[in-house]
C-alpha atoms as a PDB file:
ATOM      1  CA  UNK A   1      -8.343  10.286 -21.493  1.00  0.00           C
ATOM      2  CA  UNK A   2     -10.824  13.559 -21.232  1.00  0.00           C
ATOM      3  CA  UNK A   3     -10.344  15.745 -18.233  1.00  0.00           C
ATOM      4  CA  UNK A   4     -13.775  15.092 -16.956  1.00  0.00           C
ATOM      5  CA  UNK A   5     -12.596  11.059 -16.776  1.00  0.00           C
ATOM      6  CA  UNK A   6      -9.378  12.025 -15.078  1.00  0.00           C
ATOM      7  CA  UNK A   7     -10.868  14.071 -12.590  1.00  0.00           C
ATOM      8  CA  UNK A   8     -13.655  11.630 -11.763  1.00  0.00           C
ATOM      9  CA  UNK A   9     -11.192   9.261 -11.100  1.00  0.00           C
ATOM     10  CA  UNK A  10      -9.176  11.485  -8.797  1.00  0.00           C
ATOM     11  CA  UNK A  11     -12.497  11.508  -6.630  1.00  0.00           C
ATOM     12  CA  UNK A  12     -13.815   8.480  -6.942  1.00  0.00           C
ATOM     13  CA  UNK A  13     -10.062   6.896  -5.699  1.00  0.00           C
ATOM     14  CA  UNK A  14     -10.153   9.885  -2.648  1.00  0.00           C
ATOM     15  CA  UNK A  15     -13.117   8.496  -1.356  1.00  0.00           C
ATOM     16  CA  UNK A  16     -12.000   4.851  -1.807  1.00  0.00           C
ATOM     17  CA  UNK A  17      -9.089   6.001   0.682  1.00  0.00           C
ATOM     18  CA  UNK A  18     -10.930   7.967   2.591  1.00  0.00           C
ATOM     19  CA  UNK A  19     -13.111   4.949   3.210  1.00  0.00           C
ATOM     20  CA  UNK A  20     -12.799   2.910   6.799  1.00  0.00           C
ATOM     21  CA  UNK A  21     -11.281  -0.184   5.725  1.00  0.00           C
ATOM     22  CA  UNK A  22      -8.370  -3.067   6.072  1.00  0.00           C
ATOM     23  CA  UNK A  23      -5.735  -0.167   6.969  1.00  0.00           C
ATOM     24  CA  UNK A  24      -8.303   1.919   9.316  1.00  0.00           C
ATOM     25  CA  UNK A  25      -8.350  -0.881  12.034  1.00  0.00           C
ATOM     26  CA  UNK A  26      -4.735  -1.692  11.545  1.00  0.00           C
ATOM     27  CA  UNK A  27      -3.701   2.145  12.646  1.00  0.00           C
ATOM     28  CA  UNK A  28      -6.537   1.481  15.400  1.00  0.00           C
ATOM     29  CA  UNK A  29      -5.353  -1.659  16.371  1.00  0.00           C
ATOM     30  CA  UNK A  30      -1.794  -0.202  16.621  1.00  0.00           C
ATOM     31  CA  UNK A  31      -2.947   2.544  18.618  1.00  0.00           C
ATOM     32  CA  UNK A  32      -4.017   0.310  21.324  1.00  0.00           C
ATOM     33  CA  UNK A  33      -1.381  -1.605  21.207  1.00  0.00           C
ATOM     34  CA  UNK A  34       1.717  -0.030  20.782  1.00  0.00           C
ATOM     35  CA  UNK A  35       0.091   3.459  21.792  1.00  0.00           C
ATOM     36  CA  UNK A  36      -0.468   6.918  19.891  1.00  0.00           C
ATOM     37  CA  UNK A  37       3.103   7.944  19.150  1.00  0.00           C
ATOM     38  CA  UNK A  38       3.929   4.700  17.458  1.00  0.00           C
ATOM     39  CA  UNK A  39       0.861   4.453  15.232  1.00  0.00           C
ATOM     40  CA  UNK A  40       2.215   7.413  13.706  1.00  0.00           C
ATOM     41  CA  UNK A  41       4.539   5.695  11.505  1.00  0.00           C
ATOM     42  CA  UNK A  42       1.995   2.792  10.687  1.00  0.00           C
ATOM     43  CA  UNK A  43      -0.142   5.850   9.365  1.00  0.00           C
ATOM     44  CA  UNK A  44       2.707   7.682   7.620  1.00  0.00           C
ATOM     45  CA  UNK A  45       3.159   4.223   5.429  1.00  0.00           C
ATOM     46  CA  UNK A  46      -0.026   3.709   4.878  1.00  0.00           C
ATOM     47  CA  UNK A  47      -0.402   7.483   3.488  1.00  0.00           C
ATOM     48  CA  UNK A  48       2.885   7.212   1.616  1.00  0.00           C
ATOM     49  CA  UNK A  49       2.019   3.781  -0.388  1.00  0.00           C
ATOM     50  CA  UNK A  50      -1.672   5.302  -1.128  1.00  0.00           C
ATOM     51  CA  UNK A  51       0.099   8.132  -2.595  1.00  0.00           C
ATOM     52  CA  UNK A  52       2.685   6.038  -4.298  1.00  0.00           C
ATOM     53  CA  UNK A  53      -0.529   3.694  -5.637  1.00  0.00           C
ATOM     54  CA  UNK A  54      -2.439   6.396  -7.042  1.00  0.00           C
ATOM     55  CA  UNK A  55       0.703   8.047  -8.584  1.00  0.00           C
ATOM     56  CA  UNK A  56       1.367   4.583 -10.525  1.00  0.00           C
ATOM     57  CA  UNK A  57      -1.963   4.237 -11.384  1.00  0.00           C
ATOM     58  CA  UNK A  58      -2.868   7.685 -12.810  1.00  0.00           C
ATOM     59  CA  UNK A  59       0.402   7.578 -14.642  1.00  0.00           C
ATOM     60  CA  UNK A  60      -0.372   4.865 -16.655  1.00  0.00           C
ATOM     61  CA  UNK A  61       1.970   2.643 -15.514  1.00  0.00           C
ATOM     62  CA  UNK A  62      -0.035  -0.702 -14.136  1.00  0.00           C
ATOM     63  CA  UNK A  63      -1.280  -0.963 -17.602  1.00  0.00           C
ATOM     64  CA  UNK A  64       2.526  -0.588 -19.082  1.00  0.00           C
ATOM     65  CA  UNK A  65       3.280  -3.708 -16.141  1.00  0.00           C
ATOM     66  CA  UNK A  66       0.401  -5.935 -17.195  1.00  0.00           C
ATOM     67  CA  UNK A  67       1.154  -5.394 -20.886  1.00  0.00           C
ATOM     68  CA  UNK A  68       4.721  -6.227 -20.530  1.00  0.00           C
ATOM     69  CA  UNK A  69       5.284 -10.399 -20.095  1.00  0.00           C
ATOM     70  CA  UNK A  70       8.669 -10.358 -18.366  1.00  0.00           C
ATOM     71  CA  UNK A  71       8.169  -6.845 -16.150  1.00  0.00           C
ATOM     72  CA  UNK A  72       5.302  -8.310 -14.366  1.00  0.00           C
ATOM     73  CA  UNK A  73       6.932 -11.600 -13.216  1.00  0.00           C
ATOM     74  CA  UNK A  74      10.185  -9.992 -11.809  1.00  0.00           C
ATOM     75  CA  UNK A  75       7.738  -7.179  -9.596  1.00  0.00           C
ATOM     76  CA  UNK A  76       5.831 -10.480  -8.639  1.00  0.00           C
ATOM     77  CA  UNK A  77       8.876 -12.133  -7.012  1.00  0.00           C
ATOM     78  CA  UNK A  78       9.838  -9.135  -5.650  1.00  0.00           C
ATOM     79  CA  UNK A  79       6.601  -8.851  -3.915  1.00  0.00           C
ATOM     80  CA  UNK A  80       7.288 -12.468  -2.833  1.00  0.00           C
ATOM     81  CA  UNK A  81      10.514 -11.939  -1.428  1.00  0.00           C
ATOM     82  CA  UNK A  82       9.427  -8.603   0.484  1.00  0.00           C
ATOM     83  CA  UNK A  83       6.317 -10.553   1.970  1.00  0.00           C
ATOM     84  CA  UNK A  84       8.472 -13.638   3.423  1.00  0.00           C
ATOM     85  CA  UNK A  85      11.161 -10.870   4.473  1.00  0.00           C
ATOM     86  CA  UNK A  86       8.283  -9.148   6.631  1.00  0.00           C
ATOM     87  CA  UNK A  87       7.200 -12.859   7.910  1.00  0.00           C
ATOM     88  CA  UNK A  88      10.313 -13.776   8.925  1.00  0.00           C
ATOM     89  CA  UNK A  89      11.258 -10.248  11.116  1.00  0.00           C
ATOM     90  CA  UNK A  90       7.802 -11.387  12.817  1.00  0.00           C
ATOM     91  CA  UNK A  91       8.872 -14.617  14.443  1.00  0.00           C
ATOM     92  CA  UNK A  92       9.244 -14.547  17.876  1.00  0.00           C
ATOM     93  CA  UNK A  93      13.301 -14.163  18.817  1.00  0.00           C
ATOM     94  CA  UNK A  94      14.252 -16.720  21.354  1.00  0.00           C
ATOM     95  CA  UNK A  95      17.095 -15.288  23.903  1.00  0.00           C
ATOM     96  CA  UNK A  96      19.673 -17.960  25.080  1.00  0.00           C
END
């Protein structure tokens, strides 16, 4: 990959998370809710995993996971198991 295609992918992905978007109105919606302070950490993890994303992507490594037939089933399920985790913790607790 040329320099010039490396760094106009380094701006065109800025401005893609730059852009308002899904995670803009969660940290908004937060904000009301829960209030100011406690946003905070929905906007930390939302700046961490962009980082994290473009890291894995620049690196090379989403092609190495799509290439590779039994990598890309086992980060699947993982996925899987992470997303029910996060449903679950959402239920409503009932107090006896």
């Amino acid at each position: 990959m040329s320099l010039e295609t490396y760094i106009t992918f380094i701006i065109a992905a800025t401005f893609l998370i730059l852009a308002p978007g899904p995670s803009i109105m969660m940290v908004v919606s937060h904000a009301m809710s829960l209030g100011v302070r406690n946003s905070l950490f929905t906007i930390a993890g939302i700046a961490l995993s962009d980082i994290f994303f473009l890291s894995v992507t620049a690196l090379g490594l989403v092609t190495f996971i799509i290439a590779s037939a039994s990598f890309f089933p086992i980060i699947k399920w993982c996925g899987v198991a992470y997303l029910i985790w996060l449903g679950i913790q959402q239920w409503p607790r009932q107090e006896k």
